[in-house]
PDB file of N, CA and C in Angstrom:
ATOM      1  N   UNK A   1    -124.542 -32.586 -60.902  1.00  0.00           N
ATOM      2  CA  UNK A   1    -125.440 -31.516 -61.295  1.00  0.00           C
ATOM      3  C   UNK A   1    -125.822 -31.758 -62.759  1.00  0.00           C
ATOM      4  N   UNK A   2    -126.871 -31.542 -62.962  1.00  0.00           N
ATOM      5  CA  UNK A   2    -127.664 -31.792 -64.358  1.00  0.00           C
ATOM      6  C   UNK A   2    -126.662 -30.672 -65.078  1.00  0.00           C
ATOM      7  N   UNK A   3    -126.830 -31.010 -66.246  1.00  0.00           N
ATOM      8  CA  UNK A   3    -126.332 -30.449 -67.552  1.00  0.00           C
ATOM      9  C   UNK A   3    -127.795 -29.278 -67.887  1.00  0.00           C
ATOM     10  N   UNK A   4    -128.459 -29.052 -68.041  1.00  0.00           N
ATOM     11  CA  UNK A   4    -129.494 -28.151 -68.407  1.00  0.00           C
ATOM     12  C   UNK A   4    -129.317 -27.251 -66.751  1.00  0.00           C
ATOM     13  N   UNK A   5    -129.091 -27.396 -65.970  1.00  0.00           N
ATOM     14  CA  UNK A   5    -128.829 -26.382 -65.127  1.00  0.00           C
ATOM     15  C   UNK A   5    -127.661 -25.575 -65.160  1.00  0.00           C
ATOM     16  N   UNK A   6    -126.604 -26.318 -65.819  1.00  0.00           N
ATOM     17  CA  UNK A   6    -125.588 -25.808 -65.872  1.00  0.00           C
ATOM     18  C   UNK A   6    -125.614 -24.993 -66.952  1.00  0.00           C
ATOM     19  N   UNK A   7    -126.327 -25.172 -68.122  1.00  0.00           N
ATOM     20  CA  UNK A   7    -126.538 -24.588 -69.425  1.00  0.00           C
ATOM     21  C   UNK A   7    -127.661 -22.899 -68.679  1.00  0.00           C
ATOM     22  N   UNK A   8    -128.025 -23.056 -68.008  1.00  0.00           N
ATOM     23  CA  UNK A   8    -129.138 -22.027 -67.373  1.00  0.00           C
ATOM     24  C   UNK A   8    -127.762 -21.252 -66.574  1.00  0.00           C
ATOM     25  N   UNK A   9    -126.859 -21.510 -65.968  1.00  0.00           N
ATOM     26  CA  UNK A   9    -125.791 -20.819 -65.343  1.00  0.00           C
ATOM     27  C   UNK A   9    -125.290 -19.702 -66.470  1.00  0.00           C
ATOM     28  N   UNK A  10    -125.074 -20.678 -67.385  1.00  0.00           N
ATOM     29  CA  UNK A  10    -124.204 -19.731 -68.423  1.00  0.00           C
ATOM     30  C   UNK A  10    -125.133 -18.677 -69.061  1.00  0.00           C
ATOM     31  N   UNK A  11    -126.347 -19.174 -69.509  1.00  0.00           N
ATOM     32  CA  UNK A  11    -127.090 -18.383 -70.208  1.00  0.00           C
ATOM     33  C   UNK A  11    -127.583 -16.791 -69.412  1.00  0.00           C
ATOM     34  N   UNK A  12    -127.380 -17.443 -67.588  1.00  0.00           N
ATOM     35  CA  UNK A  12    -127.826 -15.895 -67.027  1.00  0.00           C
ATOM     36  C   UNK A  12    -126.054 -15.556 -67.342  1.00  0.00           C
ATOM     37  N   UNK A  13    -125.981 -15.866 -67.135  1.00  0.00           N
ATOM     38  CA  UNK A  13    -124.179 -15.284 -67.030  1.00  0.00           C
ATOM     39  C   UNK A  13    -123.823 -14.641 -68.365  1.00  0.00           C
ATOM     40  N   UNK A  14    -124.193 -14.915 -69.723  1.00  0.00           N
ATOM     41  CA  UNK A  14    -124.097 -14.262 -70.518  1.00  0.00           C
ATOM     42  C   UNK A  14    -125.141 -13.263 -70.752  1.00  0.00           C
ATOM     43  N   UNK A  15    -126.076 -13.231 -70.041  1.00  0.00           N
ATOM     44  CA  UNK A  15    -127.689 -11.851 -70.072  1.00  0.00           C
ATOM     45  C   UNK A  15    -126.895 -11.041 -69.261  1.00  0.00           C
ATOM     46  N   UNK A  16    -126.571 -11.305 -67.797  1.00  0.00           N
ATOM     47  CA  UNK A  16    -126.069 -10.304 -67.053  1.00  0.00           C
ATOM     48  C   UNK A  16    -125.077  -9.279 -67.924  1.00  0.00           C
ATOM     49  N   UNK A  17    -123.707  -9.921 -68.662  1.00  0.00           N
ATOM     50  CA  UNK A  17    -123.064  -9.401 -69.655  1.00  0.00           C
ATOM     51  C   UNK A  17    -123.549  -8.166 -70.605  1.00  0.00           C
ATOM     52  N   UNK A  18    -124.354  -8.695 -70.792  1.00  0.00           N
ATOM     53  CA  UNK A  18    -125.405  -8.085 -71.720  1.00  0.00           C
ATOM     54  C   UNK A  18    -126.223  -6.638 -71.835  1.00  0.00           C
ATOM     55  N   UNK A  19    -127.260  -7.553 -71.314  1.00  0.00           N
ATOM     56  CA  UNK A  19    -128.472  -6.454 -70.963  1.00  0.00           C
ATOM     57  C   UNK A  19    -128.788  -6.273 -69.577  1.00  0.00           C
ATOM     58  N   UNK A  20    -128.421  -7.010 -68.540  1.00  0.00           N
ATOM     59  CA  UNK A  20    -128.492  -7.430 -67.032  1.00  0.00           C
ATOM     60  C   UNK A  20    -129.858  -7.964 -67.393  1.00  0.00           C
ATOM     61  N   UNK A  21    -129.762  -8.823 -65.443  1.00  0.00           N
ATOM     62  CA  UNK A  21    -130.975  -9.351 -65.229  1.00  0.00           C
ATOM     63  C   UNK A  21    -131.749  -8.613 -64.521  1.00  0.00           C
ATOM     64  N   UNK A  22    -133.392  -9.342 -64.688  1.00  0.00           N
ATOM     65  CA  UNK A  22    -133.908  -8.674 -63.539  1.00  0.00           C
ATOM     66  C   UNK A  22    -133.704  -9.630 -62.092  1.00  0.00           C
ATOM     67  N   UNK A  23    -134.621  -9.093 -61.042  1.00  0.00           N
ATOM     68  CA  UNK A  23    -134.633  -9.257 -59.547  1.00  0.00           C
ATOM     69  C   UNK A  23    -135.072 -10.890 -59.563  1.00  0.00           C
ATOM     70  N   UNK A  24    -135.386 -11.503 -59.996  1.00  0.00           N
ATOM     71  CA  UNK A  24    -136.175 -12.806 -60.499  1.00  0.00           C
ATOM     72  C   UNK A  24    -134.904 -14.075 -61.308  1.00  0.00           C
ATOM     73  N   UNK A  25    -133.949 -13.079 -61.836  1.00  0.00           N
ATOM     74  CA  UNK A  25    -133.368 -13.993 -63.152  1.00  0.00           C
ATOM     75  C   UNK A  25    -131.647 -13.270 -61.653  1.00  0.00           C
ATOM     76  N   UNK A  26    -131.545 -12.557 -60.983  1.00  0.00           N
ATOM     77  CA  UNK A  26    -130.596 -12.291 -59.998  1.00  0.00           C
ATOM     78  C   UNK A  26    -130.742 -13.667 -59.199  1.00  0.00           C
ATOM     79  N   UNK A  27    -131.645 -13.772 -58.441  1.00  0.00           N
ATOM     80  CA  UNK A  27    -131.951 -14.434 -57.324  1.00  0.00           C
ATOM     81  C   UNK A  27    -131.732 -15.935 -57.723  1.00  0.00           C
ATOM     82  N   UNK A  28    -132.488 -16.618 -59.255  1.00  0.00           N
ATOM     83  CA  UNK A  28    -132.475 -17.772 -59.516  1.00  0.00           C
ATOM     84  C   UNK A  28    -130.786 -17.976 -59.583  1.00  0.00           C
ATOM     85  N   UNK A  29    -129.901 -17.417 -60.470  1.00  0.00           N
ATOM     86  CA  UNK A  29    -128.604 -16.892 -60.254  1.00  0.00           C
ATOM     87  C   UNK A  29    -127.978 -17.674 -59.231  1.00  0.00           C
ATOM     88  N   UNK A  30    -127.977 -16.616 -58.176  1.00  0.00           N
ATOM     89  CA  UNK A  30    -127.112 -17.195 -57.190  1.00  0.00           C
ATOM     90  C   UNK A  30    -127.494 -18.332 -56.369  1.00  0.00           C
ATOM     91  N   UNK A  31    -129.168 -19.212 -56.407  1.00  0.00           N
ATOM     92  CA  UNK A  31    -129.612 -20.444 -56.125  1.00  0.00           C
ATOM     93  C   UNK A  31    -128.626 -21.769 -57.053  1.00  0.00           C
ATOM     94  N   UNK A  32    -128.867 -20.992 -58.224  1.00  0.00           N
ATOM     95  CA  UNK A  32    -127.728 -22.496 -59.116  1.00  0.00           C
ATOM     96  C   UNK A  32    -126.680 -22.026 -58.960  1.00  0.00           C
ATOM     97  N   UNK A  33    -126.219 -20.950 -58.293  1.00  0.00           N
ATOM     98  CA  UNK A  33    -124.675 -21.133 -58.651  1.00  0.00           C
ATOM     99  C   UNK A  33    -124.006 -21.546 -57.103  1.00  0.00           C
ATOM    100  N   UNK A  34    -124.771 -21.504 -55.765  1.00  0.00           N
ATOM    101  CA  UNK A  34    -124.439 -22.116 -54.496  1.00  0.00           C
ATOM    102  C   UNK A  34    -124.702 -23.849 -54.800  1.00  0.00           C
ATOM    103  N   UNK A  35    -125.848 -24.099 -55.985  1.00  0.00           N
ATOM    104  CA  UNK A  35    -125.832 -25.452 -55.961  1.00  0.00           C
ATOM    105  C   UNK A  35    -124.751 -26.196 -56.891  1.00  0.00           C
ATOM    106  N   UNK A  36    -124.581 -25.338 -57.815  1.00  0.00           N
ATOM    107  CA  UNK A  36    -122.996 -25.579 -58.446  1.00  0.00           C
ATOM    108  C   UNK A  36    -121.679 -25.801 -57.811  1.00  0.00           C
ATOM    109  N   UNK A  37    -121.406 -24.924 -56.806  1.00  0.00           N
ATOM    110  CA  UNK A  37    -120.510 -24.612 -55.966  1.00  0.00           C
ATOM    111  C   UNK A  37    -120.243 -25.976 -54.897  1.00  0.00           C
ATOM    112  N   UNK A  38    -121.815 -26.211 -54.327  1.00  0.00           N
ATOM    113  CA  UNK A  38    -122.266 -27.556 -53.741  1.00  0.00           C
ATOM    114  C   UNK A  38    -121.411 -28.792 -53.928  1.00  0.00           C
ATOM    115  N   UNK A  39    -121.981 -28.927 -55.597  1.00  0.00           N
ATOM    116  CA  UNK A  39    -121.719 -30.343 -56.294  1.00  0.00           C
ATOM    117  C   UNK A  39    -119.919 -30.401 -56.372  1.00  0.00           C
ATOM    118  N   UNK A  40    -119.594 -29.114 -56.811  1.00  0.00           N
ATOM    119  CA  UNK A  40    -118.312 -28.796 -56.823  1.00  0.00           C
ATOM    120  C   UNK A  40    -117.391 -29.270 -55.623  1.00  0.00           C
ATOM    121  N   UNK A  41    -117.541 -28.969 -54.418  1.00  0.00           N
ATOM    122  CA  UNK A  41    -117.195 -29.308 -52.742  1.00  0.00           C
ATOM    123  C   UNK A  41    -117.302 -30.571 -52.607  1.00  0.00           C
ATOM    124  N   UNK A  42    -118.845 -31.254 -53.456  1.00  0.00           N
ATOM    125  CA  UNK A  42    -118.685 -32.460 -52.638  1.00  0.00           C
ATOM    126  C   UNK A  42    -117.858 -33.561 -53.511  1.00  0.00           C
ATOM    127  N   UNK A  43    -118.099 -33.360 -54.749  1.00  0.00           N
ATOM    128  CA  UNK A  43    -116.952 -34.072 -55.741  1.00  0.00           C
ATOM    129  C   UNK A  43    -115.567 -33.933 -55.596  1.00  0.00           C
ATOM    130  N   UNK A  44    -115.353 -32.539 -54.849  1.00  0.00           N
ATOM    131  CA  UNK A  44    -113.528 -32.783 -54.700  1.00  0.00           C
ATOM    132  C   UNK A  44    -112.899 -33.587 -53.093  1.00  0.00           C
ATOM    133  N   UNK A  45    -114.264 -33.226 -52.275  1.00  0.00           N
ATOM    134  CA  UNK A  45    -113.952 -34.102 -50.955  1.00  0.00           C
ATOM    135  C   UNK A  45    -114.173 -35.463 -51.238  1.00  0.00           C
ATOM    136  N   UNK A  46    -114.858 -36.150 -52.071  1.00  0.00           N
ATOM    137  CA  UNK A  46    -114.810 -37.706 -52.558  1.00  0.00           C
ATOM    138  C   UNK A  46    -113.372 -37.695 -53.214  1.00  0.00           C
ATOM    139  N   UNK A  47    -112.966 -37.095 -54.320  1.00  0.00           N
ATOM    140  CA  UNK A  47    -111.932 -37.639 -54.616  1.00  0.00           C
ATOM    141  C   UNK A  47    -110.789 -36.916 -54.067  1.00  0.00           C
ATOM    142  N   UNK A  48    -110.385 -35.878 -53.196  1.00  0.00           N
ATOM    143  CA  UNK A  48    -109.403 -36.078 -51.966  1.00  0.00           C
ATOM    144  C   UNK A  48    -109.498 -37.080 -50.682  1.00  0.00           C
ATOM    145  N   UNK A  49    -110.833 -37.670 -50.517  1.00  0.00           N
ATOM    146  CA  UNK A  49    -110.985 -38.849 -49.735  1.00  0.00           C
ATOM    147  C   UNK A  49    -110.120 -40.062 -50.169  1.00  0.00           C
ATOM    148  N   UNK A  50    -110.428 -40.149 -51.569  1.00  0.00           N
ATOM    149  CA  UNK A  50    -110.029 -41.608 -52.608  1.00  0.00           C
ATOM    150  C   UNK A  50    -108.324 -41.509 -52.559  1.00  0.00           C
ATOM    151  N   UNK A  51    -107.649 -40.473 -52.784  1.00  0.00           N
ATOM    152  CA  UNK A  51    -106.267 -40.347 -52.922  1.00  0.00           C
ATOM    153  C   UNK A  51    -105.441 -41.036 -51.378  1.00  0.00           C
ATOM    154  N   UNK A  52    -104.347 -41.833 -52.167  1.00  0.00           N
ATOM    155  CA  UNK A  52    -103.781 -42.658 -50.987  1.00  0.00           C
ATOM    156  C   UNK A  52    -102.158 -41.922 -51.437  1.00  0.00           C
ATOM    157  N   UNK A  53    -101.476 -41.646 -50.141  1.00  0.00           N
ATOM    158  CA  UNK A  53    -100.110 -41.465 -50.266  1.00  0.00           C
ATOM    159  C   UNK A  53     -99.277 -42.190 -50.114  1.00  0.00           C
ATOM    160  N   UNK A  54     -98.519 -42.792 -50.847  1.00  0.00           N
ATOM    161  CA  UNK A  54     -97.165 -43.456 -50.623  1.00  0.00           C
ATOM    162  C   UNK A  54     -95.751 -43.038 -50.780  1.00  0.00           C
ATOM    163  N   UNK A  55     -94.852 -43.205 -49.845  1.00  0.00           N
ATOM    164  CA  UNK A  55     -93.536 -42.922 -50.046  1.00  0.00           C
ATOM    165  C   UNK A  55     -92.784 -43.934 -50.423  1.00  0.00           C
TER     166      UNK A  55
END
């Protein structure tokens, strides 16, 4: 996930804090934060794929 999207996560995340958002700055919201969530899922199933166990 890009870095300027992630910087747009925080910035609603600190407005909501704030002053809230509107219906427009809600919605974009929870679009980057399922695609956050996304990148998140698929980066930990690659590297629980990569992990080998040995006894």
């Amino acid at each position: 996930m890009e870095q300027s999207r992630i910087d747009r996560i925080n910035e609603l995340a600190k407005k909501k804090k704030t002053i809230g958002l509107t219906e427009a700055e809600q919605t974009e919201q929870k679009a980057l934060y399922a695609e956050y969530l996304a990148a998140v899922r698929t980066n930990l199933r690659a590297t629980l794929s990569n992990i080998k166990i040995s006894e």
